[in-house]
Protein backbone atom coordinates (compact mmCIF):
# COMPACT_ATOMS: atom_id res chain seq x y z
CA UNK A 1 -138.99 -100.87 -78.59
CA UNK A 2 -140.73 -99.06 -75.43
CA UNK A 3 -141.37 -102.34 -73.83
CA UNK A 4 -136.90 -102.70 -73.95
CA UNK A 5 -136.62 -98.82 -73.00
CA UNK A 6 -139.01 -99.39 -70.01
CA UNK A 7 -136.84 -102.34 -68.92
CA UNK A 8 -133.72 -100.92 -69.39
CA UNK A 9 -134.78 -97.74 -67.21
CA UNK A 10 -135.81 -100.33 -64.66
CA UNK A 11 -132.65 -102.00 -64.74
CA UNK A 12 -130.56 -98.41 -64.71
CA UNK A 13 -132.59 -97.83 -61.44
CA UNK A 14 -131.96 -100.96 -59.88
CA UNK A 15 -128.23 -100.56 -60.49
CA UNK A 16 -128.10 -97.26 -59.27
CA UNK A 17 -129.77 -98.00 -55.92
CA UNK A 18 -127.41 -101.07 -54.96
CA UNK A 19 -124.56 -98.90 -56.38
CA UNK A 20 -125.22 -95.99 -53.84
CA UNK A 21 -122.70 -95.10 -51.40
CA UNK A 22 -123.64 -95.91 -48.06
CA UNK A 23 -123.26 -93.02 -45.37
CA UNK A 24 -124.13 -95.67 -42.39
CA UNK A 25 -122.19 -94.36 -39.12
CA UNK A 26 -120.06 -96.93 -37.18
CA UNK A 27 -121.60 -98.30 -34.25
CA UNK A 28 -119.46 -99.31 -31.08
CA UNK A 29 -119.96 -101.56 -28.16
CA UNK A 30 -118.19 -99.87 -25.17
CA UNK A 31 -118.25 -102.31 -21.78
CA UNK A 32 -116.75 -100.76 -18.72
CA UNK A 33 -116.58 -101.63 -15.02
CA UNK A 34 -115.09 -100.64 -11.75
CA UNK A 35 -112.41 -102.75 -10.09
CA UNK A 36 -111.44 -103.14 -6.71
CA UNK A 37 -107.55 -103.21 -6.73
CA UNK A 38 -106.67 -102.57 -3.15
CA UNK A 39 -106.22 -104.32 -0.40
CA UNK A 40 -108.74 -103.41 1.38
CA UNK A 41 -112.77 -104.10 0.64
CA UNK A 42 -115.00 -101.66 -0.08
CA UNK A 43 -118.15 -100.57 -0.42
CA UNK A 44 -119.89 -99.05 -3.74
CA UNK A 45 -122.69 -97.59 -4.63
CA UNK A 46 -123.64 -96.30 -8.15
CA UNK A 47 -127.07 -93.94 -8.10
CA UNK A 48 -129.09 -92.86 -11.24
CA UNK A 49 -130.36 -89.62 -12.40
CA UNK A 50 -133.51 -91.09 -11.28
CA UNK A 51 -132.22 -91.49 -7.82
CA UNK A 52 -132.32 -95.27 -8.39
CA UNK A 53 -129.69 -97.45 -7.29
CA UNK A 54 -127.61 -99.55 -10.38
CA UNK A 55 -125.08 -100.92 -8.01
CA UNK A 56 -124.51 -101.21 -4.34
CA UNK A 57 -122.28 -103.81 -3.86
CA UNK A 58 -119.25 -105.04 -1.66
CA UNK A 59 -115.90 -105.17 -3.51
CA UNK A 60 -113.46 -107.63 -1.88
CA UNK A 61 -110.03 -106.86 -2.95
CA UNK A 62 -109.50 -108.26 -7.05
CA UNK A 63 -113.58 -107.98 -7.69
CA UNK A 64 -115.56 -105.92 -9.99
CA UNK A 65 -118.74 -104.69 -10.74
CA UNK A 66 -120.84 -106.29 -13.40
CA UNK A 67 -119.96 -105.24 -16.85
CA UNK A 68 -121.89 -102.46 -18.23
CA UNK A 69 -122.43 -102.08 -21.91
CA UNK A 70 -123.76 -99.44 -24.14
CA UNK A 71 -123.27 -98.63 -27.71
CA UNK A 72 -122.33 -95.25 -29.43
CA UNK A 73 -121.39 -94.24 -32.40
CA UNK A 74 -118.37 -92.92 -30.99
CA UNK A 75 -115.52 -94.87 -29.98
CA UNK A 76 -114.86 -93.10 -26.69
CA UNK A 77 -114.77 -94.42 -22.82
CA UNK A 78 -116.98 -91.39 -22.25
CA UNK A 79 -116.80 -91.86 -18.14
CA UNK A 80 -119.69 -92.32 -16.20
CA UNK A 81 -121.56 -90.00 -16.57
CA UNK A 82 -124.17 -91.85 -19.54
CA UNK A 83 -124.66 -94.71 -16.60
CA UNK A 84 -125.02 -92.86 -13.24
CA UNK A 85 -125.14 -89.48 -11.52
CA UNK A 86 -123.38 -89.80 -8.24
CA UNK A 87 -120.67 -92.67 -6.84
CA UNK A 88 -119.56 -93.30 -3.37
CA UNK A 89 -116.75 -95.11 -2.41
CA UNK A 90 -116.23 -96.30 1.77
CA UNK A 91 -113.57 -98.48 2.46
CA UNK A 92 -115.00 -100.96 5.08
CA UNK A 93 -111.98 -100.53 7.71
CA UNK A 94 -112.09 -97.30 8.23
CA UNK A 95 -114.73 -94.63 6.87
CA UNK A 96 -112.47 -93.44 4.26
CA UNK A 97 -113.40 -93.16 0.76
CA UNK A 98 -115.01 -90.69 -1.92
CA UNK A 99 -118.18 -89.26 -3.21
CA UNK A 100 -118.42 -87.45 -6.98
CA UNK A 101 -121.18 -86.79 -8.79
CA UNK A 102 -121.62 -85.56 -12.46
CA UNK A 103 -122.43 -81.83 -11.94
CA UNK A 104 -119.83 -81.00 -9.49
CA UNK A 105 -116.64 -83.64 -8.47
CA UNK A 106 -116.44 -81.56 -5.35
CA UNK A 107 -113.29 -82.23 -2.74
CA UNK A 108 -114.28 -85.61 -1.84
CA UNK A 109 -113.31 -87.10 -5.08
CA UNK A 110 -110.62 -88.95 -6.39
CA UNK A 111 -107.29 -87.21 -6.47
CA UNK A 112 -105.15 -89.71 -7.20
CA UNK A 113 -106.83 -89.67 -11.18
CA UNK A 114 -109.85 -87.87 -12.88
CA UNK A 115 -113.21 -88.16 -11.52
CA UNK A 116 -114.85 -91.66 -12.98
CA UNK A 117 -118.07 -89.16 -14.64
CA UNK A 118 -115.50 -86.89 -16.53
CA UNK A 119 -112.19 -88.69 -17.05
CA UNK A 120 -112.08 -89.35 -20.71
CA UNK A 121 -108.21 -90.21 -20.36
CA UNK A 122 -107.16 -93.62 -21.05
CA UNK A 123 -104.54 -93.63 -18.54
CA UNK A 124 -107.62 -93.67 -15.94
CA UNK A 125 -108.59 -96.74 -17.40
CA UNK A 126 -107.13 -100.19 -17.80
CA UNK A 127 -108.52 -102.04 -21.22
CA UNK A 128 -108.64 -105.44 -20.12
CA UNK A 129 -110.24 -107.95 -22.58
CA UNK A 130 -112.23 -105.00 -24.37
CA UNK A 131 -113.68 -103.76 -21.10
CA UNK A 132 -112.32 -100.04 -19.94
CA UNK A 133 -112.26 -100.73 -16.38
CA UNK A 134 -111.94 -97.99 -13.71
CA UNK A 135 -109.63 -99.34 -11.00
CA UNK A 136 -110.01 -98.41 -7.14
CA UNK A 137 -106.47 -98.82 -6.14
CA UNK A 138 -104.36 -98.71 -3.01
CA UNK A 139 -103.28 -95.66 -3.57
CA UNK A 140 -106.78 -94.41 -3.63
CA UNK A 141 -107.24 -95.93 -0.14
CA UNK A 142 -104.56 -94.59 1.22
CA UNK A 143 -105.14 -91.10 -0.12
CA UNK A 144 -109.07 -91.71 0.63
CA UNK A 145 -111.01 -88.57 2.30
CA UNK A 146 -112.64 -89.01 5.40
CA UNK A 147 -115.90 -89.47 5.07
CA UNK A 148 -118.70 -87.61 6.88
């Protein structure tokens, strides 16, 4: 009779521990980008909290940057803020453009829409094929600062 009682508390165990509720948090993949939708190119440049440089690319009208992904465990565009510190935007005809960073969006950012590090609206954001991508538009150019 003990050699039964030992297996059934063995067996009350095991059921209990698959039978446990599982308080495992939901994990996203968020992918984002920046878009160039003007008609004008433009040139942009991502920088790091390291000072590094993540992107400093030319953006012919209708490109993007490369798609940057991270995962959270909450579903939320976040800005850009978790990927770089500072972006400037200069539009290649002219010296117009804009320059935010994370700390302080200062007057040389983006009027037209919230500052890409602290925008958390959607409407800033077009979700394209699961990617929230930040669009430079021609609005933006044509309401661009002038750029020291």
């Amino acid at each position: 009779m003990k050699k039964n009682s030992f297996n059934l508390v063995i067996l009350l165990i095991i059921a209990i521990s698959f039978s446990s509720c599982s308080t495992e948090e939901n994990v996203y993949t968020i992918k984002k980008r920046i878009k160039n939708t003007s008609n004008q190119s433009l040139e942009l440049l991502l920088i790091g909290y390291s000072n590094d440089t993540i992107v400093n690319q030319i953006l012919l009208p209708q490109s993007s940057t490369p798609e940057f992904s991270y995962t959270s465990n909450i579903n939320d565009i976040m800005g850009w803020g978790d990927i770089a510190s500072k972006i400037k935007v200069r539009f290649l005809n002219n010296n117009t453009g804009y320059e935010c960073n994370v700390e302080n969006t200062g007057n040389m950012c983006f009027t037209t829409k919230g500052s890409p590090f602290d925008s958390r609206n959607p409407q800033d954001y077009i979700l394209d094929d699961n990617i929230y991508t930040y669009e430079i538009t021609q609005e933006d150019y044509e309401n661009a600062h002038v750029l020291p």
